[in-house]
PDB file of N, CA and C in Angstrom:
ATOM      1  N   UNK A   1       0.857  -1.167   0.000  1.00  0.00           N
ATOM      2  CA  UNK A   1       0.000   0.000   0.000  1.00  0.00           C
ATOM      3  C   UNK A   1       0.906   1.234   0.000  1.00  0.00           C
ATOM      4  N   UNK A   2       0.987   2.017  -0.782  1.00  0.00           N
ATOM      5  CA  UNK A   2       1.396   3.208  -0.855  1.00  0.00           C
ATOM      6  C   UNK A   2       1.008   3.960   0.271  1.00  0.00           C
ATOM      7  N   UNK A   3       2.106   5.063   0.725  1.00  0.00           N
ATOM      8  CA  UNK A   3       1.903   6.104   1.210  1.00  0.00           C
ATOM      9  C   UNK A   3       0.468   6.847   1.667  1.00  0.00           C
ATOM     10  N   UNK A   4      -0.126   7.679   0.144  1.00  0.00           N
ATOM     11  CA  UNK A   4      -1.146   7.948  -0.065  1.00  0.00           C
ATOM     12  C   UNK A   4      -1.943   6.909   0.247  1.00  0.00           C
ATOM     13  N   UNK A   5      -2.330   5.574  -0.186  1.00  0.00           N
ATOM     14  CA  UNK A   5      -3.590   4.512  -0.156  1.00  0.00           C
ATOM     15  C   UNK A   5      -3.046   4.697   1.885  1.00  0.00           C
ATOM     16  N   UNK A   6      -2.492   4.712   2.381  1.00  0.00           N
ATOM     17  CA  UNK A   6      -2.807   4.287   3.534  1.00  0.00           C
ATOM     18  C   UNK A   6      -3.033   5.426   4.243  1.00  0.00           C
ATOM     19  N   UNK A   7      -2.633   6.827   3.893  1.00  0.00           N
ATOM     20  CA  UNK A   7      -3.257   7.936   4.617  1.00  0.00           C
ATOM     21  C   UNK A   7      -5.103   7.819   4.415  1.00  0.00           C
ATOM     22  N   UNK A   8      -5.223   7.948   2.950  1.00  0.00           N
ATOM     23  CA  UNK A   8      -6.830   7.775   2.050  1.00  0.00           C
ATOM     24  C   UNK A   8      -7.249   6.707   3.289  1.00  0.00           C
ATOM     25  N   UNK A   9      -6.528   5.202   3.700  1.00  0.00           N
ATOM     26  CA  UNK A   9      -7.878   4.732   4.486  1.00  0.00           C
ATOM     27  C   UNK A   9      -8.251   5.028   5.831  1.00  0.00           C
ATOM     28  N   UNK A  10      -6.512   5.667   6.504  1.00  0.00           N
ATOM     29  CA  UNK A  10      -6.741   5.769   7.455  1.00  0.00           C
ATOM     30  C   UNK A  10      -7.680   7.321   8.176  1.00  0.00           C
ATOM     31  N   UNK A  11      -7.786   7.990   6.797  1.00  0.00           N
ATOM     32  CA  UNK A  11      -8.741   9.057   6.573  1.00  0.00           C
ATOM     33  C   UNK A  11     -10.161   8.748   6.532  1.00  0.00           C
ATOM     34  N   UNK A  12     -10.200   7.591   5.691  1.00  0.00           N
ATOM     35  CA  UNK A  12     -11.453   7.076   5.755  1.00  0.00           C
ATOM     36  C   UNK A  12     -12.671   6.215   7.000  1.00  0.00           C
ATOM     37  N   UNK A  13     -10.981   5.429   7.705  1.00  0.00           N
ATOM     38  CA  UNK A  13     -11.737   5.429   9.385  1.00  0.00           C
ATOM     39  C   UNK A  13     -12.052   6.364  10.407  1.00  0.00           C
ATOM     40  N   UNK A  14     -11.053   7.122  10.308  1.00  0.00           N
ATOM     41  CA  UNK A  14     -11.058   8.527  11.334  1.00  0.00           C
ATOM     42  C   UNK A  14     -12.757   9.095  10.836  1.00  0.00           C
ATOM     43  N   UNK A  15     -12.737   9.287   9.342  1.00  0.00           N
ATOM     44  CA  UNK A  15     -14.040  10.103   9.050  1.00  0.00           C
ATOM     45  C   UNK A  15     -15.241   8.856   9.540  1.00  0.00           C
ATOM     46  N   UNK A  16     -15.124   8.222   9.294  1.00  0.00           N
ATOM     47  CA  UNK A  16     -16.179   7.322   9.440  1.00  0.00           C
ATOM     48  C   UNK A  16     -16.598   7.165  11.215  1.00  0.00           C
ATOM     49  N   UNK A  17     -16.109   6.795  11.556  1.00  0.00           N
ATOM     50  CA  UNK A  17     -15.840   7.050  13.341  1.00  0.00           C
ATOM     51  C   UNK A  17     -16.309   8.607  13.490  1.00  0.00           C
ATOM     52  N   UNK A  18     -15.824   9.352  13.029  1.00  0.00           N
ATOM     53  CA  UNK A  18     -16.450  11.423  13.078  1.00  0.00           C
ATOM     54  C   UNK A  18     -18.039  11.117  12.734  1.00  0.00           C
ATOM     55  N   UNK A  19     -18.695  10.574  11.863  1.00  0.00           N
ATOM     56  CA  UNK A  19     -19.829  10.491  11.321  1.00  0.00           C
ATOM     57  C   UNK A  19     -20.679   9.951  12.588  1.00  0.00           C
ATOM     58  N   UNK A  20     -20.153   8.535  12.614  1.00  0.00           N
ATOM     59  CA  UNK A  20     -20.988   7.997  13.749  1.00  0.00           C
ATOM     60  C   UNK A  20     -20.774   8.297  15.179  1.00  0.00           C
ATOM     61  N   UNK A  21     -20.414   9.537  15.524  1.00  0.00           N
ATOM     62  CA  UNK A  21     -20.556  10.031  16.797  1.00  0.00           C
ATOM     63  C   UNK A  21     -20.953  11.256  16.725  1.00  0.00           C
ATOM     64  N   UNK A  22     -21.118  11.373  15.757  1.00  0.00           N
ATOM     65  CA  UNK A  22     -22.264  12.779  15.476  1.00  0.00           C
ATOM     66  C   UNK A  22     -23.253  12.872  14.756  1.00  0.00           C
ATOM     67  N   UNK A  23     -23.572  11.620  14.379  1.00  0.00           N
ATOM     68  CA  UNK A  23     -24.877  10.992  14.342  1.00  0.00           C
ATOM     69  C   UNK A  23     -25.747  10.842  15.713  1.00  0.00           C
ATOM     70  N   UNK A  24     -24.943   9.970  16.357  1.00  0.00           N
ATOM     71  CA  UNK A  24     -25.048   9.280  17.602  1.00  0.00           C
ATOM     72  C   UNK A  24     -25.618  11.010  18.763  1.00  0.00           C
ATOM     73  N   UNK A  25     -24.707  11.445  18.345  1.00  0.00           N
ATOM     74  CA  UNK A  25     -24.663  12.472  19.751  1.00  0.00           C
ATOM     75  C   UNK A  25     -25.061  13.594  19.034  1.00  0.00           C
ATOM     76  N   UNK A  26     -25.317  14.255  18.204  1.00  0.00           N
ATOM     77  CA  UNK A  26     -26.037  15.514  18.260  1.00  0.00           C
ATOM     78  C   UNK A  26     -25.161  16.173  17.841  1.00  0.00           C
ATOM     79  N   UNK A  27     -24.125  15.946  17.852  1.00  0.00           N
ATOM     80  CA  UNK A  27     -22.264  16.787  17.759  1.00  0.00           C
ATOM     81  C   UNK A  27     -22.429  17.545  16.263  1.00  0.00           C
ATOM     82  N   UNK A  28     -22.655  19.016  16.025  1.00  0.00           N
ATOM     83  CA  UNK A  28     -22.507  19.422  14.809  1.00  0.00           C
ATOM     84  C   UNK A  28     -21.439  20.207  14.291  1.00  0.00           C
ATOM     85  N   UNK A  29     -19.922  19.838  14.890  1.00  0.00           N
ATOM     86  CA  UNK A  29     -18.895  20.582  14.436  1.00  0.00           C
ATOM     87  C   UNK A  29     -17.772  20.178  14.402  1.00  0.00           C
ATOM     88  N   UNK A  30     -18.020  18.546  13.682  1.00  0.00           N
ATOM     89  CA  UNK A  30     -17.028  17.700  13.328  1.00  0.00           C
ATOM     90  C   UNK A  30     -16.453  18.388  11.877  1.00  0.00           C
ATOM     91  N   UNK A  31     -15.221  18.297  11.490  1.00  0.00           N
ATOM     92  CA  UNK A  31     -14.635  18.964  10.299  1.00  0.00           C
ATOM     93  C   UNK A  31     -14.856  17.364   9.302  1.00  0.00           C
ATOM     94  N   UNK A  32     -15.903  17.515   8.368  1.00  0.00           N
ATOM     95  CA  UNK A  32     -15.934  16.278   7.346  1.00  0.00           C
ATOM     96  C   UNK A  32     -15.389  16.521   5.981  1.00  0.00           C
ATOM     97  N   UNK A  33     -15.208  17.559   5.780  1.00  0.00           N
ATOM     98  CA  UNK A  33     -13.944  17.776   4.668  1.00  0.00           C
ATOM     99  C   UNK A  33     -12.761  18.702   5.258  1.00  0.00           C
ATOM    100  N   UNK A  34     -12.080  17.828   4.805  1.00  0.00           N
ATOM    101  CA  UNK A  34     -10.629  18.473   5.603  1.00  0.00           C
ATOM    102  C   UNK A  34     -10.012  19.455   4.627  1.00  0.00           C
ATOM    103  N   UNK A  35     -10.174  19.475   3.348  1.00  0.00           N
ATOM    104  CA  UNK A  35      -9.694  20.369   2.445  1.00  0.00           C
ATOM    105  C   UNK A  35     -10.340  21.497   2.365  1.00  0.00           C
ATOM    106  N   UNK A  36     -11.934  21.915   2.913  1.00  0.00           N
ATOM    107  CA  UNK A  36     -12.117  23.225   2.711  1.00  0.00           C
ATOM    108  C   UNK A  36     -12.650  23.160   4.188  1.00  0.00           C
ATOM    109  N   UNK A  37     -12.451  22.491   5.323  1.00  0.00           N
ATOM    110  CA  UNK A  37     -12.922  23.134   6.304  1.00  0.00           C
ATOM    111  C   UNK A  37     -14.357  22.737   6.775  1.00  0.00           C
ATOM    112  N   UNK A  38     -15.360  22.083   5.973  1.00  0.00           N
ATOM    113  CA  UNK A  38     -17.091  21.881   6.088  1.00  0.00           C
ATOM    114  C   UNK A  38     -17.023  21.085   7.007  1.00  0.00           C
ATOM    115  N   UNK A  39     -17.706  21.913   8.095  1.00  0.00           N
ATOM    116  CA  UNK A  39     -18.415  20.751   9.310  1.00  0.00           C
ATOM    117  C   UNK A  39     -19.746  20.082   8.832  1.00  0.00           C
ATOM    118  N   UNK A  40     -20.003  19.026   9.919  1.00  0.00           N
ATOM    119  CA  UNK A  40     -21.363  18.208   9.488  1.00  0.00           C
ATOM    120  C   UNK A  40     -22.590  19.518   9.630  1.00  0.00           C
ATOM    121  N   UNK A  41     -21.875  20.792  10.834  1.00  0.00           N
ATOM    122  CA  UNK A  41     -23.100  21.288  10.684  1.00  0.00           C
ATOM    123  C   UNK A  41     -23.674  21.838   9.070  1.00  0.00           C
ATOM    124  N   UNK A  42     -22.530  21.988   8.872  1.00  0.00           N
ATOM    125  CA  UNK A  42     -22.896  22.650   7.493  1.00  0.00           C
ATOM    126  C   UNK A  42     -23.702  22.087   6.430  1.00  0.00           C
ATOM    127  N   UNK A  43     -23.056  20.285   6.434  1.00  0.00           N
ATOM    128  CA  UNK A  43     -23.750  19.394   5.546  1.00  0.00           C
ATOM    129  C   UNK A  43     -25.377  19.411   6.335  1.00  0.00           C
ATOM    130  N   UNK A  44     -25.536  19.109   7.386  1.00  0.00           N
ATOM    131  CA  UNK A  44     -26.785  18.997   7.381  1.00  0.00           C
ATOM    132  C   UNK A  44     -27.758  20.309   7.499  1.00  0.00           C
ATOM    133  N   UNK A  45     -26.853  21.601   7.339  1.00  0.00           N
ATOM    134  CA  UNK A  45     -27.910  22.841   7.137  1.00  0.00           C
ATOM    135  C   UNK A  45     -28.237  22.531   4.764  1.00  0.00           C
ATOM    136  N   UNK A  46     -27.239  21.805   4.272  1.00  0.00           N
ATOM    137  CA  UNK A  46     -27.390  21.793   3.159  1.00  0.00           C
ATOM    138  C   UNK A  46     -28.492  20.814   2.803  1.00  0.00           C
ATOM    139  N   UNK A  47     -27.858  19.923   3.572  1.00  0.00           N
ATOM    140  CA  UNK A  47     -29.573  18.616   3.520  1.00  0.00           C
ATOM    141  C   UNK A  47     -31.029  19.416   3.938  1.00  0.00           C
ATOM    142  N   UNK A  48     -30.469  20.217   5.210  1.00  0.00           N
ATOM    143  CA  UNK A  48     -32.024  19.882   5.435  1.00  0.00           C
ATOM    144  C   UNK A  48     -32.596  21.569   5.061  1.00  0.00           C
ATOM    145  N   UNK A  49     -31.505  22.626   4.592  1.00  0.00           N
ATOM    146  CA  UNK A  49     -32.489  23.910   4.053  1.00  0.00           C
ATOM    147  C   UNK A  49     -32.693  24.026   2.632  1.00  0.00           C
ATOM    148  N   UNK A  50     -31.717  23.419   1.867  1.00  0.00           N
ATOM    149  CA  UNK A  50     -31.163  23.303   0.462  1.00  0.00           C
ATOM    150  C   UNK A  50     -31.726  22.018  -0.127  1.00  0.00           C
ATOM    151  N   UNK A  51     -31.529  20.818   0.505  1.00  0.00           N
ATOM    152  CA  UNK A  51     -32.492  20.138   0.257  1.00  0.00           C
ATOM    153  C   UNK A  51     -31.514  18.828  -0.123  1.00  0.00           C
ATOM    154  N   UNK A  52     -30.196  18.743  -0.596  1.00  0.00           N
ATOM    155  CA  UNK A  52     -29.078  18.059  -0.878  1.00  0.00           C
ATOM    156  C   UNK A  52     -29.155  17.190  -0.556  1.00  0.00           C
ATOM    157  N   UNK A  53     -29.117  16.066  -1.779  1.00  0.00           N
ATOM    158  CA  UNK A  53     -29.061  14.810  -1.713  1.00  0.00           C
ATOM    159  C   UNK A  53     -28.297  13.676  -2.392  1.00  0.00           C
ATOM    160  N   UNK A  54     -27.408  14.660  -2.959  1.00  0.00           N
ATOM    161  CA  UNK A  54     -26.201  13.672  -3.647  1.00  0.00           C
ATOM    162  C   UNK A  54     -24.821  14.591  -3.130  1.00  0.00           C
ATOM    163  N   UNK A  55     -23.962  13.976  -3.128  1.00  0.00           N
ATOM    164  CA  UNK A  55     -22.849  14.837  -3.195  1.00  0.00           C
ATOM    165  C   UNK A  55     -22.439  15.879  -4.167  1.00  0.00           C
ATOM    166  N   UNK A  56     -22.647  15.550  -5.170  1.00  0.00           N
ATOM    167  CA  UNK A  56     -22.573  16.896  -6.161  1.00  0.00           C
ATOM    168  C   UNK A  56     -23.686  17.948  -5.348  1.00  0.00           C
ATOM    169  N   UNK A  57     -24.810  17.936  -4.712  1.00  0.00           N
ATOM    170  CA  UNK A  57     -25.615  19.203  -4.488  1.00  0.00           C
ATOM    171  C   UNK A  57     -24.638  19.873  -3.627  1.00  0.00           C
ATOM    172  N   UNK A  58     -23.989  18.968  -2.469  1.00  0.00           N
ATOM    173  CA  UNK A  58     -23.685  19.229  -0.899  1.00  0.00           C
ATOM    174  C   UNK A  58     -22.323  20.077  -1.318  1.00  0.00           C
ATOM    175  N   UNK A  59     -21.568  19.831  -3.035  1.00  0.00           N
ATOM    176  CA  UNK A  59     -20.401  20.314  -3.655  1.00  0.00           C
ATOM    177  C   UNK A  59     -20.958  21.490  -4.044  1.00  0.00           C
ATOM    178  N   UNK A  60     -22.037  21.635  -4.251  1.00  0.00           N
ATOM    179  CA  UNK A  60     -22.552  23.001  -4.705  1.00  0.00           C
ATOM    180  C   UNK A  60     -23.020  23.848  -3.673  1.00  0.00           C
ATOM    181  N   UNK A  61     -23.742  23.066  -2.742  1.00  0.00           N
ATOM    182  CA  UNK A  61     -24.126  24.169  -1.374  1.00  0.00           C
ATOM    183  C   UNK A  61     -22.710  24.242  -0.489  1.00  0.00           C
ATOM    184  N   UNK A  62     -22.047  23.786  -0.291  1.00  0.00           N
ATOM    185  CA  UNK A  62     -21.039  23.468   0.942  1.00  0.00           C
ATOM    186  C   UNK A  62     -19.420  23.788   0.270  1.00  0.00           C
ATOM    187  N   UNK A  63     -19.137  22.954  -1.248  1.00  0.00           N
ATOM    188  CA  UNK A  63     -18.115  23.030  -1.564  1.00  0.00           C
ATOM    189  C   UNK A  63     -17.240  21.527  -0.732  1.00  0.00           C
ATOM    190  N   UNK A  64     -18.013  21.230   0.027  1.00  0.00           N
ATOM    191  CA  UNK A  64     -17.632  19.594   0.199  1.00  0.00           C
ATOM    192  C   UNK A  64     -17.405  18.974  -0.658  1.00  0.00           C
ATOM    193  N   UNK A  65     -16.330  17.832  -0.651  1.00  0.00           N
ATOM    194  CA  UNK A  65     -16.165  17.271  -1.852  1.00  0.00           C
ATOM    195  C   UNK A  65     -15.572  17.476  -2.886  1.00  0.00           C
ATOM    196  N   UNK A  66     -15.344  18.625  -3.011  1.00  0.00           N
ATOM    197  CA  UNK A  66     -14.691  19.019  -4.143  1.00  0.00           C
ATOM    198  C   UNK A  66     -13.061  19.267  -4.396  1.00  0.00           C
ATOM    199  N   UNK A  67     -12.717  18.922  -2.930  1.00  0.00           N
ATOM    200  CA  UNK A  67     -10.974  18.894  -3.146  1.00  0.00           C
ATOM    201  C   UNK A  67     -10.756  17.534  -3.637  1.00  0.00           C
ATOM    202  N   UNK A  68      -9.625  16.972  -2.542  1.00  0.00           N
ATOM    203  CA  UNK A  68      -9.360  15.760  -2.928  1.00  0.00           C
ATOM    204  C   UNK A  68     -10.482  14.652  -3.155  1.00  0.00           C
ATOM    205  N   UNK A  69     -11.451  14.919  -2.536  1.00  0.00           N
ATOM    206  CA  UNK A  69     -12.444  13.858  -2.580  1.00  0.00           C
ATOM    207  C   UNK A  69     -12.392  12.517  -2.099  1.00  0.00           C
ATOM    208  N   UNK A  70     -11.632  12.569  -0.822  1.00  0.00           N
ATOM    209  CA  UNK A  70     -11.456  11.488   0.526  1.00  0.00           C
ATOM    210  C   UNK A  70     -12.646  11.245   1.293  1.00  0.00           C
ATOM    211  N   UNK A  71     -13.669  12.450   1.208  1.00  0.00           N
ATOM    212  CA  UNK A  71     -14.805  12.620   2.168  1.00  0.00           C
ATOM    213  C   UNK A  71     -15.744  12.461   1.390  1.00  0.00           C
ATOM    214  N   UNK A  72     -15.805  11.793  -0.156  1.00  0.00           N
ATOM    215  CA  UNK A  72     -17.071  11.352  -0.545  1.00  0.00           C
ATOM    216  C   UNK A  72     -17.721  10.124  -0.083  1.00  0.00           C
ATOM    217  N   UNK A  73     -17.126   9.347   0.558  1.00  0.00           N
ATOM    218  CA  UNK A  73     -17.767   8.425   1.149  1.00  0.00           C
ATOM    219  C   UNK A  73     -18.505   8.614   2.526  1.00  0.00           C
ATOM    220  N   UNK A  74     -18.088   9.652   3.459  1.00  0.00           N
ATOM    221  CA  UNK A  74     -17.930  10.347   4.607  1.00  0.00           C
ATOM    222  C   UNK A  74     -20.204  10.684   4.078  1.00  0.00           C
ATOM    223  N   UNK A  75     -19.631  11.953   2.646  1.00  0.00           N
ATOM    224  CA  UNK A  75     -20.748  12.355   2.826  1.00  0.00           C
ATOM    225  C   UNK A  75     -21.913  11.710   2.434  1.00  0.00           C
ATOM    226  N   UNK A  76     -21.385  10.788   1.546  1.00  0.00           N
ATOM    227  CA  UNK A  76     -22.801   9.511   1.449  1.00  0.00           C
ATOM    228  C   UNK A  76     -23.355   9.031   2.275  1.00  0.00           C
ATOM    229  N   UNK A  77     -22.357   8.750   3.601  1.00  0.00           N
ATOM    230  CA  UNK A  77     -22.625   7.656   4.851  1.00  0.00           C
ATOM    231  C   UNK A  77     -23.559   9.130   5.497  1.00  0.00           C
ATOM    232  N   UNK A  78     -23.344  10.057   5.121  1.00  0.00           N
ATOM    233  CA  UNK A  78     -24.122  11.293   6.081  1.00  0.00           C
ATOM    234  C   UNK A  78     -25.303  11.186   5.337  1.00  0.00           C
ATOM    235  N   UNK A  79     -25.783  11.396   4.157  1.00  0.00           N
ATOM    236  CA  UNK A  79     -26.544  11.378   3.374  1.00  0.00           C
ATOM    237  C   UNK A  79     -27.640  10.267   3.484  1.00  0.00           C
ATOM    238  N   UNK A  80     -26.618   9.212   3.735  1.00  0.00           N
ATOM    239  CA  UNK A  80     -27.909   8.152   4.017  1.00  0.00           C
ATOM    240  C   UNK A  80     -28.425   8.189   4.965  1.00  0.00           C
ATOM    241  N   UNK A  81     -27.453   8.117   6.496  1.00  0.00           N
ATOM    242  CA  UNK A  81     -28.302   8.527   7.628  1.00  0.00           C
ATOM    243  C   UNK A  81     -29.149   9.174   7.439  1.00  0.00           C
ATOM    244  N   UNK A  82     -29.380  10.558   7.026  1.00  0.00           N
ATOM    245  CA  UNK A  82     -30.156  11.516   6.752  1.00  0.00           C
ATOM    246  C   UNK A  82     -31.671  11.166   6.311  1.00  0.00           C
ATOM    247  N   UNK A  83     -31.477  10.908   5.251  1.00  0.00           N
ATOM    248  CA  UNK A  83     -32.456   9.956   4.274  1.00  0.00           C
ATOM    249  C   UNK A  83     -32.844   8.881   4.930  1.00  0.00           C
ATOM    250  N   UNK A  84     -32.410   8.283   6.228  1.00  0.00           N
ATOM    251  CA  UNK A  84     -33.334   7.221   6.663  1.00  0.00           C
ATOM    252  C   UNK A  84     -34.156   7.791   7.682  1.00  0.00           C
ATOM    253  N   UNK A  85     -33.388   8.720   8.754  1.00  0.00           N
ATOM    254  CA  UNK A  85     -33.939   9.568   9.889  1.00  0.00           C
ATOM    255  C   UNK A  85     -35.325  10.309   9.483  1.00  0.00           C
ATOM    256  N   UNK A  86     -35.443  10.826   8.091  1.00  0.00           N
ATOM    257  CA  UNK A  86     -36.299  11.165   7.839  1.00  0.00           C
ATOM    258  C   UNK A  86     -37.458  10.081   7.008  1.00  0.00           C
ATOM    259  N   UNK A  87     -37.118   8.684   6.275  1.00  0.00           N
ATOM    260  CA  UNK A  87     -37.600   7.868   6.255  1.00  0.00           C
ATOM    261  C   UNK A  87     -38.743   7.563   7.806  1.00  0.00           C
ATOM    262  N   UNK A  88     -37.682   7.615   8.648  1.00  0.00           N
ATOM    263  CA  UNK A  88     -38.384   6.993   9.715  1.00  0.00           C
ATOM    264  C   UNK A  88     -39.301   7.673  10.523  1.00  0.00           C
ATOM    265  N   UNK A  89     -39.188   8.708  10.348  1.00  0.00           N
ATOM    266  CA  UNK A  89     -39.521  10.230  11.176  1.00  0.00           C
ATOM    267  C   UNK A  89     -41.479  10.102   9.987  1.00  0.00           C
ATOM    268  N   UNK A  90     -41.775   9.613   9.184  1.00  0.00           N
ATOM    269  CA  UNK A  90     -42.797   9.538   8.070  1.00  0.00           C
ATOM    270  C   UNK A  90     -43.868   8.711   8.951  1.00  0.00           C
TER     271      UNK A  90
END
């Protein structure tokens, strides 16, 4: 594993672990893109005022996503939560 592939996964647990404890807890000022700075609060003011539901929207409201793109999985796993909470909330 390269350098890079092992920062990318170990980026990818750290974020993933950030997600589910601010899911879990209410926590809205986890940093989920590290390249421009976007906290979850931000993603979920984009979900839930903007309406964002793919990562390209959350790249257009937030600018998430759009650097390296380490945290597209980050914001899917947010996205779905999202989309089920309100599934369930019906």
């Amino acid at each position: 594993m390269t350098n890079w592939a092992a920062k990318a996964t170990l980026f990818a647990v750290k974020t993933s672990t950030v997600v589910e404890k601010s899911t879990a807890s209410g926590c809205s000022n986890d940093v989920i893109c590290r390249c421009l700075g976007v906290t979850s609060e931000e993603i979920d003011s984009a979900v839930s005022v903007f309406n964002a539901e793919s990562v390209q929207d959350l790249k257009q409201q937030t600018g998430a996503g759009s650097g390296c793109t380490a945290c597209h999985r980050v914001l899917k796993q947010i996205l779905a939560a999202r989309r089920e909470q309100f599934e369930n909330s019906l």
